[in-house]
C-alpha atoms as a PDB file:
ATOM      1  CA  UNK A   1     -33.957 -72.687-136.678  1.00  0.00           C
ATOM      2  CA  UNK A   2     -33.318 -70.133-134.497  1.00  0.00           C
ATOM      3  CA  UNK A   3     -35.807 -69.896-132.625  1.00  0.00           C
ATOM      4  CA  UNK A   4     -35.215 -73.830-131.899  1.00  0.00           C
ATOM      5  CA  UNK A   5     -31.358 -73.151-130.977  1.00  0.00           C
ATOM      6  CA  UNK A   6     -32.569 -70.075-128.609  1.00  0.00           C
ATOM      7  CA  UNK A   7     -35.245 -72.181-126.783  1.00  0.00           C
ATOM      8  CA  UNK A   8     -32.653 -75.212-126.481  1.00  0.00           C
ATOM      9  CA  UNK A   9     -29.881 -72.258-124.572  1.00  0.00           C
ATOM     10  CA  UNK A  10     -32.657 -70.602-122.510  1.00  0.00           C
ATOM     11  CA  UNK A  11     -33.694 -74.246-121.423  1.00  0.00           C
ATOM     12  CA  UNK A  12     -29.797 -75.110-120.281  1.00  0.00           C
ATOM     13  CA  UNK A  13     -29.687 -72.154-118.508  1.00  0.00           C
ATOM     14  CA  UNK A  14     -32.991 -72.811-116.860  1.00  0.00           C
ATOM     15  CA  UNK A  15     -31.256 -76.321-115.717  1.00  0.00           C
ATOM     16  CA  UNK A  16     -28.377 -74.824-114.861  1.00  0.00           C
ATOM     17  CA  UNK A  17     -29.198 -72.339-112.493  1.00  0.00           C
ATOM     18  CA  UNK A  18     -32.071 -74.899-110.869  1.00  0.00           C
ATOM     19  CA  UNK A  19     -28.951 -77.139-110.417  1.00  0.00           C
ATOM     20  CA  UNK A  20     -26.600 -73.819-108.963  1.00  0.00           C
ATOM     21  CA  UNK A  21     -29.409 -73.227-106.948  1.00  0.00           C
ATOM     22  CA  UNK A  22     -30.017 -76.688-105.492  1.00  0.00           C
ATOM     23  CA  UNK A  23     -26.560 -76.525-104.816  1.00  0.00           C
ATOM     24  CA  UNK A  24     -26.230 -73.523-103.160  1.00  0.00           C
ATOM     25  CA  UNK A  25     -29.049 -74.641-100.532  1.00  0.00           C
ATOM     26  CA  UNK A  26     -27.158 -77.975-100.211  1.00  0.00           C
ATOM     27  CA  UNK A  27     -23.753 -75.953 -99.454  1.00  0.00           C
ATOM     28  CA  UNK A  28     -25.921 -73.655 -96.821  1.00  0.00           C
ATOM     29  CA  UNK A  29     -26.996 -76.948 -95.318  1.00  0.00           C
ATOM     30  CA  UNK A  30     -23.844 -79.029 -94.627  1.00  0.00           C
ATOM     31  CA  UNK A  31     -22.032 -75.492 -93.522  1.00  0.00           C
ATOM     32  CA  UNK A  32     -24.576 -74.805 -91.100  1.00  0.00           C
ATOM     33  CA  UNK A  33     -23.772 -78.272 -89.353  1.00  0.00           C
ATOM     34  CA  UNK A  34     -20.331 -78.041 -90.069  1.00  0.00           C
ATOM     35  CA  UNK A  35     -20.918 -74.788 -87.650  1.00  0.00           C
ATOM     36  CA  UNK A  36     -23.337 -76.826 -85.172  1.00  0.00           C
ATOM     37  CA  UNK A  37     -20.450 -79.868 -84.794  1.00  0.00           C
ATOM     38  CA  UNK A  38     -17.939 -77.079 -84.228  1.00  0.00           C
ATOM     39  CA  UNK A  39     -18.976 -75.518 -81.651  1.00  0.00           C
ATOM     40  CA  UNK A  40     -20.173 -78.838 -80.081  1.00  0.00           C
ATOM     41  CA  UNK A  41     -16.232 -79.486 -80.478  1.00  0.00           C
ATOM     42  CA  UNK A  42     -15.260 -75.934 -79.081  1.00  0.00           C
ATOM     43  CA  UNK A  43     -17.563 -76.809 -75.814  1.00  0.00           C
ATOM     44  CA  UNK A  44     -16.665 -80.075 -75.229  1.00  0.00           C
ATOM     45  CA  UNK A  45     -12.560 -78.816 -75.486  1.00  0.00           C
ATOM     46  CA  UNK A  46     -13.527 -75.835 -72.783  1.00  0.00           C
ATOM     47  CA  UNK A  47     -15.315 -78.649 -70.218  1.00  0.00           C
ATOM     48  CA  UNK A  48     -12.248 -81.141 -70.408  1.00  0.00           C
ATOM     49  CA  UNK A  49     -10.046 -77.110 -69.607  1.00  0.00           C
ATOM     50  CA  UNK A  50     -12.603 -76.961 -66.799  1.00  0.00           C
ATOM     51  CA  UNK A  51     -11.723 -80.973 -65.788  1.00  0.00           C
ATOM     52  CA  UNK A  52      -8.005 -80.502 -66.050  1.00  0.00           C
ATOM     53  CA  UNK A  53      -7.624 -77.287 -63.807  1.00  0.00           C
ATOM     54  CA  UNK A  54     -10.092 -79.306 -60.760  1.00  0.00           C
ATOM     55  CA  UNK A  55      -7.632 -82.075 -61.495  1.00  0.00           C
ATOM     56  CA  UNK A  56      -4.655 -79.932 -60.559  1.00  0.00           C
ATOM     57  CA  UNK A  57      -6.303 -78.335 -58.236  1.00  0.00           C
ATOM     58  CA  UNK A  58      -6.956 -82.285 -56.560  1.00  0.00           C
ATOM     59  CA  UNK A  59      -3.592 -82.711 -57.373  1.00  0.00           C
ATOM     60  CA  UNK A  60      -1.966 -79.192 -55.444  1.00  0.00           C
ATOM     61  CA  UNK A  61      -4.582 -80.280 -52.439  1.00  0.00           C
ATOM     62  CA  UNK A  62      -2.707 -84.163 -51.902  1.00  0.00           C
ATOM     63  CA  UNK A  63       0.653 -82.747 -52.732  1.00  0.00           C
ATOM     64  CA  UNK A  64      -0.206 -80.131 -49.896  1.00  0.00           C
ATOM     65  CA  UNK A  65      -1.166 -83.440 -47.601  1.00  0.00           C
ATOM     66  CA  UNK A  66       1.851 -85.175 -48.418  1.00  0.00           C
ATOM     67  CA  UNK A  67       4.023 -82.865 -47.821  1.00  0.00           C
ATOM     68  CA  UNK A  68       2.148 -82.123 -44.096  1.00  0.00           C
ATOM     69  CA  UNK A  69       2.092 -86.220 -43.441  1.00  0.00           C
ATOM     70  CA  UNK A  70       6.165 -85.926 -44.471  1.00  0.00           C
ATOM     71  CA  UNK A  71       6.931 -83.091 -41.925  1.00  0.00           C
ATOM     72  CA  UNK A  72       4.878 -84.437 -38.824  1.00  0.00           C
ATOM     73  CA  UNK A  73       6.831 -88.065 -39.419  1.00  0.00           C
ATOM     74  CA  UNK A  74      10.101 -86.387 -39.685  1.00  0.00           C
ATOM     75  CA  UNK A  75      10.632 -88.158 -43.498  1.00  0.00           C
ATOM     76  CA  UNK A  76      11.536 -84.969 -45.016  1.00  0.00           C
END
C-alpha cells in the first residue's frame, strides 16, 4: 500500500514539474517578445522625436521668412 501511495506522489510531482517547466519556457517566450515589441515601441517614439524637431526646425525656417517678407513690405 505504500509503495502504491509513494509511486502515485512521485508521479504528481513528475507532472507537476513537466507542467512548471512547460510553463517556465512559455513565460521565457512571451517575455522575450514582450522585450522585441518594446523596443520596436522605444524606436518608433525616438523617430517621431527625430520628425518633430525637423518640423520645428521647418517651422523656425518660415517664421524666419515671414518675418523677412513683413519687414521688406513695411507690415510690421
Amino acid at each position: 500500500m505504500t509503495d502504491n501511495v509513494e509511486n502515485l506522489v512521485l508521479e504528481h510531482l513528475r507532472i507537476i514539474r513537466n507542467d512548471l517547466r512547460d510553463f517556465r519556457e512559455e513565460s521565457r517566450q512571451e517575455f522575450q517578445l514582450i522585450k522585441l515589441r518594446l523596443s520596436s515601441l522605444e524606436t518608433q517614439v525616438s523617430n517621431m522625436h527625430v520628425d518633430v524637431a525637423a518640423i520645428h526646425s521647418r517651422f523656425d525656417r518660415v517664421d524666419a521668412r515671414l518675418d523677412r517678407l513683413e519687414r521688406r513690405t513695411e507690415l510690421a
